[in-house]
C-alpha atoms as a PDB file:
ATOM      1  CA  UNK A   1      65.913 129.012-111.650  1.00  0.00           C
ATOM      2  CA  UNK A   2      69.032 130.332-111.573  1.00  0.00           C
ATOM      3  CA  UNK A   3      70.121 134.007-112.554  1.00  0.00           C
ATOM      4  CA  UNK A   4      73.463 135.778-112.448  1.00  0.00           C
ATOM      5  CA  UNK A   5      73.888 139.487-113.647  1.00  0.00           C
ATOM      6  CA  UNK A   6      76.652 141.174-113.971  1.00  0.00           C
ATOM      7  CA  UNK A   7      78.762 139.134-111.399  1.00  0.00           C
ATOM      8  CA  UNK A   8      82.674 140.251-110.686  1.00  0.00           C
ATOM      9  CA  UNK A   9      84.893 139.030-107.887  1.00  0.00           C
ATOM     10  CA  UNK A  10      88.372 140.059-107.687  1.00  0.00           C
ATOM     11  CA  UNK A  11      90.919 138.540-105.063  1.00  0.00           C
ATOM     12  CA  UNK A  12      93.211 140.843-102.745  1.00  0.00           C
ATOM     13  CA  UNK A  13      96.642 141.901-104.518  1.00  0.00           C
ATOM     14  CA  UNK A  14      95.226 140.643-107.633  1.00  0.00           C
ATOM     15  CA  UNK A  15      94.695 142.942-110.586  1.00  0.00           C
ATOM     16  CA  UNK A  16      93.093 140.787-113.087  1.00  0.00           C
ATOM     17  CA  UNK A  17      89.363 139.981-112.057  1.00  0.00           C
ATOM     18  CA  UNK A  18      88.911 135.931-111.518  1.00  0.00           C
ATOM     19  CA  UNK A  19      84.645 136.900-112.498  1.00  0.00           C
ATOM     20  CA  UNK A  20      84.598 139.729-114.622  1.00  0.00           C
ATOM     21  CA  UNK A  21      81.078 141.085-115.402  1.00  0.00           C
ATOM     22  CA  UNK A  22      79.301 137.449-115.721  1.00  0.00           C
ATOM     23  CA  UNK A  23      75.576 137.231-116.610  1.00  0.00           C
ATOM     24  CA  UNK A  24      73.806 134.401-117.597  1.00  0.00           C
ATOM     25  CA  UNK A  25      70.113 132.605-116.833  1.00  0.00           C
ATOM     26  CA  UNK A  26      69.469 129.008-116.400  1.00  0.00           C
ATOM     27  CA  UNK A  27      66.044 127.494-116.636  1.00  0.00           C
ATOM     28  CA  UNK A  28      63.853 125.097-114.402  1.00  0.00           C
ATOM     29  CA  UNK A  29      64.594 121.157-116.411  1.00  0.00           C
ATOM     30  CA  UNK A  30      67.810 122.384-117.976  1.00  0.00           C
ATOM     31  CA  UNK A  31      71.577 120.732-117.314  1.00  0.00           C
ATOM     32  CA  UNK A  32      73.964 123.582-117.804  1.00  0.00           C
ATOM     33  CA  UNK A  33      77.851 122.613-117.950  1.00  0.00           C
ATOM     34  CA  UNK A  34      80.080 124.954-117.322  1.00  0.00           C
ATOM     35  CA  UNK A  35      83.488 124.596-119.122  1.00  0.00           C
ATOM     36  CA  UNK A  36      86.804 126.654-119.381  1.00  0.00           C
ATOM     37  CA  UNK A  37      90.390 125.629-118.844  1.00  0.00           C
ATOM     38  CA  UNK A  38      91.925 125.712-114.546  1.00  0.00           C
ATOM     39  CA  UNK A  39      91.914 129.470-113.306  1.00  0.00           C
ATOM     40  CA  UNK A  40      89.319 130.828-115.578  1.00  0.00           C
ATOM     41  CA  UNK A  41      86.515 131.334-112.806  1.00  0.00           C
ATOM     42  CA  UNK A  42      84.463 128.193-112.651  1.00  0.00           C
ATOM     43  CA  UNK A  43      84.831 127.764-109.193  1.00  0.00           C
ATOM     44  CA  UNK A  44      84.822 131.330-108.235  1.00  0.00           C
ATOM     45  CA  UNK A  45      81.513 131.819-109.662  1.00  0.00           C
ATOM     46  CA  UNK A  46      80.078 128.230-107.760  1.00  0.00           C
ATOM     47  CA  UNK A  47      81.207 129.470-104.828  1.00  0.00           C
ATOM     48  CA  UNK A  48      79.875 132.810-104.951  1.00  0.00           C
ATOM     49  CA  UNK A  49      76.567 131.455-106.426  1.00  0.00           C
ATOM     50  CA  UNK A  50      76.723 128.837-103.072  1.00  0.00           C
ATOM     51  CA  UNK A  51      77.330 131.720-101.024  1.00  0.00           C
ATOM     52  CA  UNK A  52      80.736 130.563-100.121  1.00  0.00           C
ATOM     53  CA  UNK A  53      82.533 133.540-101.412  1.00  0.00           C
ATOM     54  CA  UNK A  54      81.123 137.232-101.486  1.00  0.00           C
ATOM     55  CA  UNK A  55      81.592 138.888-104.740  1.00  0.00           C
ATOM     56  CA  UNK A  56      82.127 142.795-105.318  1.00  0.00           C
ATOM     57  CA  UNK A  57      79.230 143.151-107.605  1.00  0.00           C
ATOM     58  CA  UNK A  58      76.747 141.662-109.213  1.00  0.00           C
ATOM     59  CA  UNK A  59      73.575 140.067-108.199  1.00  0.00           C
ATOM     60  CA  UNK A  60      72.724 136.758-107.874  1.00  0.00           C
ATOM     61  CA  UNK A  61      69.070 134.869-107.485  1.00  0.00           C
ATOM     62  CA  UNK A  62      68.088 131.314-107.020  1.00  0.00           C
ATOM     63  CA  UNK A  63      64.532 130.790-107.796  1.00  0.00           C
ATOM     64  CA  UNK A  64      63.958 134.577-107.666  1.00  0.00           C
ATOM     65  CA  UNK A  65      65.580 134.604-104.277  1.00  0.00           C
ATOM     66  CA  UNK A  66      68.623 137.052-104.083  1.00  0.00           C
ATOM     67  CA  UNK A  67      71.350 135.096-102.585  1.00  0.00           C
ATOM     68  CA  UNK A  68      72.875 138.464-100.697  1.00  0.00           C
ATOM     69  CA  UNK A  69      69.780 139.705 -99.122  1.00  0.00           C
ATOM     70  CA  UNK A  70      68.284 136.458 -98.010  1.00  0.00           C
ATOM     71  CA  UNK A  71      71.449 133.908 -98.129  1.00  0.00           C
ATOM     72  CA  UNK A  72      69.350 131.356 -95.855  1.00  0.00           C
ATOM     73  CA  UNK A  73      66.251 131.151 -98.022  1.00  0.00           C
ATOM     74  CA  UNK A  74      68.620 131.126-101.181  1.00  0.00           C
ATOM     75  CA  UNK A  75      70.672 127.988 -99.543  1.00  0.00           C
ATOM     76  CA  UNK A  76      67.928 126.165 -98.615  1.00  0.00           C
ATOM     77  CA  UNK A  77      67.302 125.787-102.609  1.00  0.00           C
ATOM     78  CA  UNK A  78      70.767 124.363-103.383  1.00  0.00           C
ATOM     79  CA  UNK A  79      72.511 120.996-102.765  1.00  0.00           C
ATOM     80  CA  UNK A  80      76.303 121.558-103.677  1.00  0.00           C
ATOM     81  CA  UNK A  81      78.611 119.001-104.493  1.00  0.00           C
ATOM     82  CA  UNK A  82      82.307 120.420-103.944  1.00  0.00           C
ATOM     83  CA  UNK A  83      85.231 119.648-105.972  1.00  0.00           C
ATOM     84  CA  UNK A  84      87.602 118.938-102.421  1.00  0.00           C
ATOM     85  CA  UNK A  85      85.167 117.050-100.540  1.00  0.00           C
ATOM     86  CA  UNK A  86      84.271 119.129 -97.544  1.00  0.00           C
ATOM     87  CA  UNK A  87      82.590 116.791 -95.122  1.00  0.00           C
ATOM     88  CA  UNK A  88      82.601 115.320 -92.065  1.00  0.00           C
ATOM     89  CA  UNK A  89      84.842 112.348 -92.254  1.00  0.00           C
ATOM     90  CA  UNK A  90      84.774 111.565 -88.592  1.00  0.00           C
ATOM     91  CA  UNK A  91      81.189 110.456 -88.892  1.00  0.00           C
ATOM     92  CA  UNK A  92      79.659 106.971 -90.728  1.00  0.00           C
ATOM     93  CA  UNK A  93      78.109 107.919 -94.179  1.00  0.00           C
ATOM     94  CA  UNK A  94      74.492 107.082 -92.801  1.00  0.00           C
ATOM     95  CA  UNK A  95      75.553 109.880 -89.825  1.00  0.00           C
ATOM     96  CA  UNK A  96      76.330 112.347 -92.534  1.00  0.00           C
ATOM     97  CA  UNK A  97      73.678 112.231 -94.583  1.00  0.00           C
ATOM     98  CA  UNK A  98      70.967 112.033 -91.661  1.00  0.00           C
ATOM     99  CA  UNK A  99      72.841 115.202 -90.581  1.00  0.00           C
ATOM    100  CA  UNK A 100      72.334 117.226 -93.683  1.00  0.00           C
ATOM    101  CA  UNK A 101      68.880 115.989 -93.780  1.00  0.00           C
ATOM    102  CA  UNK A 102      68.055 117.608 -90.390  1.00  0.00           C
ATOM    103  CA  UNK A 103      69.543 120.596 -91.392  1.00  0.00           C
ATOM    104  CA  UNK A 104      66.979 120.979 -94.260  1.00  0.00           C
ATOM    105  CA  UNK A 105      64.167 119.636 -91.936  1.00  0.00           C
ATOM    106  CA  UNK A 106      63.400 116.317 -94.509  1.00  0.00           C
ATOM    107  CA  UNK A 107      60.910 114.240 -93.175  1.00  0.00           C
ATOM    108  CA  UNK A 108      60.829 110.483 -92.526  1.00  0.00           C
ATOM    109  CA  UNK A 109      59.268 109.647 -95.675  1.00  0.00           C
ATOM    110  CA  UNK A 110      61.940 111.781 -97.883  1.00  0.00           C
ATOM    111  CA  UNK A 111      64.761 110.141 -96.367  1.00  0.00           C
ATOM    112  CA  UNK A 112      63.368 106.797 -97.606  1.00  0.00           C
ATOM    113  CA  UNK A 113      64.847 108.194-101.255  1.00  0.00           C
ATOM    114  CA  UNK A 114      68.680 107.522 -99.960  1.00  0.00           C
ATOM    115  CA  UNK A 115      67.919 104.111 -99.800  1.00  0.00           C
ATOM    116  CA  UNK A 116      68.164 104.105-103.517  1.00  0.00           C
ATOM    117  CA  UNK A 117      71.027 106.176-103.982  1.00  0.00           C
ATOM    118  CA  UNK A 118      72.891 104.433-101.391  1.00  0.00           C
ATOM    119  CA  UNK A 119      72.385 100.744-103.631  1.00  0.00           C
ATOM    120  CA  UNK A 120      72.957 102.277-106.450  1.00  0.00           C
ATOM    121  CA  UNK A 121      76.347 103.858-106.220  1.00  0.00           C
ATOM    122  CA  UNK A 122      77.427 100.612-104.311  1.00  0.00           C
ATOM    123  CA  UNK A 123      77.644 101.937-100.783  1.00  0.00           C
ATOM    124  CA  UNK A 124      75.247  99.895 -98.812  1.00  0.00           C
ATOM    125  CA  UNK A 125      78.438  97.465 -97.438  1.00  0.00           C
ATOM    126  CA  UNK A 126      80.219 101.283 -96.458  1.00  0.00           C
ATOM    127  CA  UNK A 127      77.188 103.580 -95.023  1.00  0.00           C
ATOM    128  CA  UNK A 128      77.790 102.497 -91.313  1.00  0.00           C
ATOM    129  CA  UNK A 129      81.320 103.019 -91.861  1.00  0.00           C
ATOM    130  CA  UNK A 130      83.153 106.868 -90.732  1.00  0.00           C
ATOM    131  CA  UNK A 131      84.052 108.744 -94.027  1.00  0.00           C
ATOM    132  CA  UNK A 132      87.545 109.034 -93.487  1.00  0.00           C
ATOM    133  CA  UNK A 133      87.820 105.506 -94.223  1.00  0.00           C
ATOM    134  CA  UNK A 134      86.400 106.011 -97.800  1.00  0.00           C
ATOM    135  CA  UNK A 135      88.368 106.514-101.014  1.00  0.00           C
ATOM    136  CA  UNK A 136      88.134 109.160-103.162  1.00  0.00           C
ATOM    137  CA  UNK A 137      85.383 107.894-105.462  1.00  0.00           C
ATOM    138  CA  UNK A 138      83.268 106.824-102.556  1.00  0.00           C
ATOM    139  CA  UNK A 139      83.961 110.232-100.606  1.00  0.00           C
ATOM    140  CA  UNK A 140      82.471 112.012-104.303  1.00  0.00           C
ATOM    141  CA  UNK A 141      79.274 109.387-103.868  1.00  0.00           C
ATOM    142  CA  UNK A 142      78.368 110.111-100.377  1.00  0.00           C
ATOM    143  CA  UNK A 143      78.597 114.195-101.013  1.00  0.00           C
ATOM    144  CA  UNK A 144      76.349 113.591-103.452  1.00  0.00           C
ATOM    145  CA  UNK A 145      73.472 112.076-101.868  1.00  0.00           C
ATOM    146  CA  UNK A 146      74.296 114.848 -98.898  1.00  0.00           C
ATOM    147  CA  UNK A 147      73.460 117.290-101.347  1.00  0.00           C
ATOM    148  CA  UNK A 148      70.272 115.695-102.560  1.00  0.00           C
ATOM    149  CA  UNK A 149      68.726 114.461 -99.663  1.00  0.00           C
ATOM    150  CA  UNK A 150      66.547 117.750 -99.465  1.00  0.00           C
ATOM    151  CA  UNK A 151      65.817 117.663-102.928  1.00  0.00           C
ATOM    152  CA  UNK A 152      66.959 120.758-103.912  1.00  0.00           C
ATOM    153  CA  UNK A 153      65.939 122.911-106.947  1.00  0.00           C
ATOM    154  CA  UNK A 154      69.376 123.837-107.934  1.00  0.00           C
ATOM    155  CA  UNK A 155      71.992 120.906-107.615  1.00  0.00           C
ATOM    156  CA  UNK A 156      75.184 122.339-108.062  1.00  0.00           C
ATOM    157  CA  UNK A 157      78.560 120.498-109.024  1.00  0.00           C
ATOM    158  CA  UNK A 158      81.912 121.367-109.128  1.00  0.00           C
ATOM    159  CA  UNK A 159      83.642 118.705-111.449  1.00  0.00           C
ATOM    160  CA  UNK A 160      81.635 115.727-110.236  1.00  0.00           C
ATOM    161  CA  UNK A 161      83.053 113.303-112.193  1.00  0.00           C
ATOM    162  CA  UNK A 162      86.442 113.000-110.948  1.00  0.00           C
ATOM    163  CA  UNK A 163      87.697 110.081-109.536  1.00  0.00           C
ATOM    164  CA  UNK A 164      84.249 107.961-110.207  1.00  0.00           C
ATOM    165  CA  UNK A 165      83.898 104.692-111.888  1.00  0.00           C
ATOM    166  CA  UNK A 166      82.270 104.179-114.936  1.00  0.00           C
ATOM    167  CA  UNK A 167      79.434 102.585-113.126  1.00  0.00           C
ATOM    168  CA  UNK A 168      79.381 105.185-110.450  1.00  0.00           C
ATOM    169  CA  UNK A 169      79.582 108.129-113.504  1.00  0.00           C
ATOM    170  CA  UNK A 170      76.820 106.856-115.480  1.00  0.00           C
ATOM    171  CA  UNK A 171      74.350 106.895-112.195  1.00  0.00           C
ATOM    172  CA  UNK A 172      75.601 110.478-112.010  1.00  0.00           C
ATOM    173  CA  UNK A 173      74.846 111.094-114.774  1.00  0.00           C
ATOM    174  CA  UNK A 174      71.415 109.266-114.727  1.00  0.00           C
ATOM    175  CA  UNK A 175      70.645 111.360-111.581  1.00  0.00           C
ATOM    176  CA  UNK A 176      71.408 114.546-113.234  1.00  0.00           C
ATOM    177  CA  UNK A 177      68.867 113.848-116.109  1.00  0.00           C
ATOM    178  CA  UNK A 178      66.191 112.474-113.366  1.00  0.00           C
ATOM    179  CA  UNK A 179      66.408 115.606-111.410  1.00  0.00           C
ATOM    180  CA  UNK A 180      66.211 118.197-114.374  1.00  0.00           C
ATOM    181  CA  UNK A 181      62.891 116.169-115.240  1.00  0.00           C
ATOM    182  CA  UNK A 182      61.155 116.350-112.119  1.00  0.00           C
ATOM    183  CA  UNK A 183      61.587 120.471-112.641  1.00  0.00           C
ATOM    184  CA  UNK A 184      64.776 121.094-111.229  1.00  0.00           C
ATOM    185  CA  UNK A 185      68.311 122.490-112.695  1.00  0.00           C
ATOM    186  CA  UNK A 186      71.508 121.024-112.702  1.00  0.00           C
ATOM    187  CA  UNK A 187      74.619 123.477-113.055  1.00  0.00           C
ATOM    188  CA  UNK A 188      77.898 121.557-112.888  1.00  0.00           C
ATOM    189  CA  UNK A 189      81.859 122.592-114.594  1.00  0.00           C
ATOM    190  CA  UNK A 190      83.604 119.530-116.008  1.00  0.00           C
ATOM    191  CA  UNK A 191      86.866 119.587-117.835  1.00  0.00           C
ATOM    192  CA  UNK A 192      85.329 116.716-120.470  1.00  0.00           C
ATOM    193  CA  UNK A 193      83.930 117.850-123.148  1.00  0.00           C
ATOM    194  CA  UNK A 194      82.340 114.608-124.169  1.00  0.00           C
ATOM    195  CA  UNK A 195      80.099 114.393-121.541  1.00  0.00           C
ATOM    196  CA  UNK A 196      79.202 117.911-121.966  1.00  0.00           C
ATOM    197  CA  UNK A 197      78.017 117.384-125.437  1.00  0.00           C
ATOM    198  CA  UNK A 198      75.832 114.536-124.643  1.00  0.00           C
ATOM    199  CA  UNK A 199      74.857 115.706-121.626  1.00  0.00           C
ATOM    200  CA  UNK A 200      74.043 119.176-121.489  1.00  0.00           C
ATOM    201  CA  UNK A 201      70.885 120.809-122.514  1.00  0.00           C
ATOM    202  CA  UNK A 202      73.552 124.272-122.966  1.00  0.00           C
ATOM    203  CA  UNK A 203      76.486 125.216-122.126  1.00  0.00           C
ATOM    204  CA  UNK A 204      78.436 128.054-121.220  1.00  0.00           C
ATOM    205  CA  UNK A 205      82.542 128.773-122.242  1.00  0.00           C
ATOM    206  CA  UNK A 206      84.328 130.829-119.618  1.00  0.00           C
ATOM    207  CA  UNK A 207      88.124 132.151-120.156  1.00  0.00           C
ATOM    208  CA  UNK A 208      89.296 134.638-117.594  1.00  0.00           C
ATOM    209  CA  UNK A 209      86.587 135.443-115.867  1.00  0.00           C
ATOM    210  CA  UNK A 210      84.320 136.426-118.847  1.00  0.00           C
ATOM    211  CA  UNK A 211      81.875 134.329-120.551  1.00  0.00           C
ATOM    212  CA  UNK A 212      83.034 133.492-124.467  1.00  0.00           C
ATOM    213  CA  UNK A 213      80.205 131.559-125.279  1.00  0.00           C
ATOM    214  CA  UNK A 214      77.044 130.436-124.362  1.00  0.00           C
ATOM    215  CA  UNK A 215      74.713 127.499-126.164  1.00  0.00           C
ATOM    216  CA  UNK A 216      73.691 124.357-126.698  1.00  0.00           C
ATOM    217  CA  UNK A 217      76.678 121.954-128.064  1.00  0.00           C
ATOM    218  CA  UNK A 218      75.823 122.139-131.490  1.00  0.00           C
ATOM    219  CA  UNK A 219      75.051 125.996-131.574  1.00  0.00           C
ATOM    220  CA  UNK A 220      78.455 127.066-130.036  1.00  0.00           C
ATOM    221  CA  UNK A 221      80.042 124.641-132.519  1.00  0.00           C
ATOM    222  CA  UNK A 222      77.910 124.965-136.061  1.00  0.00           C
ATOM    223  CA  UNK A 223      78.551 129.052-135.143  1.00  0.00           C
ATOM    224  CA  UNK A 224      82.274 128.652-135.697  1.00  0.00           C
ATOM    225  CA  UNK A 225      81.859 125.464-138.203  1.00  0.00           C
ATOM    226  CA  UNK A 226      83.892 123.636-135.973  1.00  0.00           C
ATOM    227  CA  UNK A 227      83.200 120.974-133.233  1.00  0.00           C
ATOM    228  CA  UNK A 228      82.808 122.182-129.420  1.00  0.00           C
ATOM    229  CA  UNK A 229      85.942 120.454-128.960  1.00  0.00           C
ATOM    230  CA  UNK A 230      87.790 123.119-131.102  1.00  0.00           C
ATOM    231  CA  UNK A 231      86.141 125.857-130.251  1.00  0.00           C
ATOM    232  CA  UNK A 232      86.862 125.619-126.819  1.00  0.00           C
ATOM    233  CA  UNK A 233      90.692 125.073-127.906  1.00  0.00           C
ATOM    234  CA  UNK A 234      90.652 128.086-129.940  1.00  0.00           C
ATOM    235  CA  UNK A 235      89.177 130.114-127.136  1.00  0.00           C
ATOM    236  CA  UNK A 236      91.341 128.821-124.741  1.00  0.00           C
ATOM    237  CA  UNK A 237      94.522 128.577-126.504  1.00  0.00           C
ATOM    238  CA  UNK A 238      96.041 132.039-125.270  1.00  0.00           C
END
């Protein structure tokens, strides 16, 4: 589904490489998290992935689609969740989301789907209401049922967890494993290593800019004879 090879992006006046030579290949049904400590390239790589960011080399492809050479087909496959909240808070939830929907052409029927998501992360009472009157938690629901309304094949999500409820996290959650099971993928960087164990199908380690491991949970941590909580420590610590 998704497929990065040799991906680098450097930033102007800035020696050290925030990618540096990152491959890896994620499979239809499979939640990858994506882990490494602030700076090391999570972001860098979702947004270059997202086509946010162009990257100096590399080659990226979603669902065999190469995300330079056909950036419109490519996008049309994702539904991104950012870490900052980059919506339209001047329009009513309801507004955004129809928005987004037309955008990926979803038809009538589809958009009977947000229904549920709406109830279930508590936002029926708020969905008529404009965004910027949202909190944090509720701006993080309503960009996440933007980026599914077209049902993408890759969901991507750049810590998606912050600033939920535990209610709010474990339907999150609960829509992560729903999607991967219908055929889709789920790539997403969190700083909690808890929920990537239990969560993740693999996951990948990245400390500046390279990739220092790749596995599931228990592979990455029975390889060092440690848990994944140490091993990321250890490869992190400098």
């Amino acid at each position: 589904m998704l497929n990065i090879t040799n991906l680098t992006k450097s930033y102007a006046n800035n020696a050290v490489k925030a990618v540096d030579g990152l491959s890896l290949t994620l499979q239809k049904g499979e939640i990858f998290g994506f882990l490494g400590p602030n700076g090391a390239g999570k972001t860098t790589t979702i947004k270059a992935l997202t086509g946010i960011l162009p990257f100096d080399e590399g080659q990226i492809t979603i669902d065999g689609i190469d995300v330079k050479k056909n950036p419109t087909s490519a996008k049309q496959n994702i539904g991104y969740v950012s870490d900052n909240h980059v919506i339209y808070d001047k329009l009513s939830g309801r507004e955004y989301v129809n928005f987004l929907a037309d955008v990926f052409g979803v038809g009538k029927d589809e958009r009977e789907l947000v229904k549920e998501m709406v109830d279930k992360f508590g936002l029926t009472d708020a969905y008529n209401s404009q965004i910027k009157t949202y909190s944090h938690g509720m701006k993080q629901k309503i960009s996440v049922i933007g980026a599914l309304v077209h049902s993408p094949k890759l969901w991507v999500l750049d810590e998606p967890l912050t600033g939920l409820d535990p209610q709010s996290a474990f339907e999150l959650k609960s829509l992560m494993r729903l999607h991967c099971d219908r055929g889709n993928t789920v790539f997403f960087s969190t700083h909690i290593l808890e929920v990537a164990e239990k969560l993740c199908d693999r996951v990948g380690i990245i400390v500046k800019g390279k990739l220092a491991a790749i596995g599931t949970p228990d592979q990455i941590a029975k390889s060092q004879g440690k848990t994944l909580e140490e091993v990321f420590l250890e490869l992190t610590k400098n």
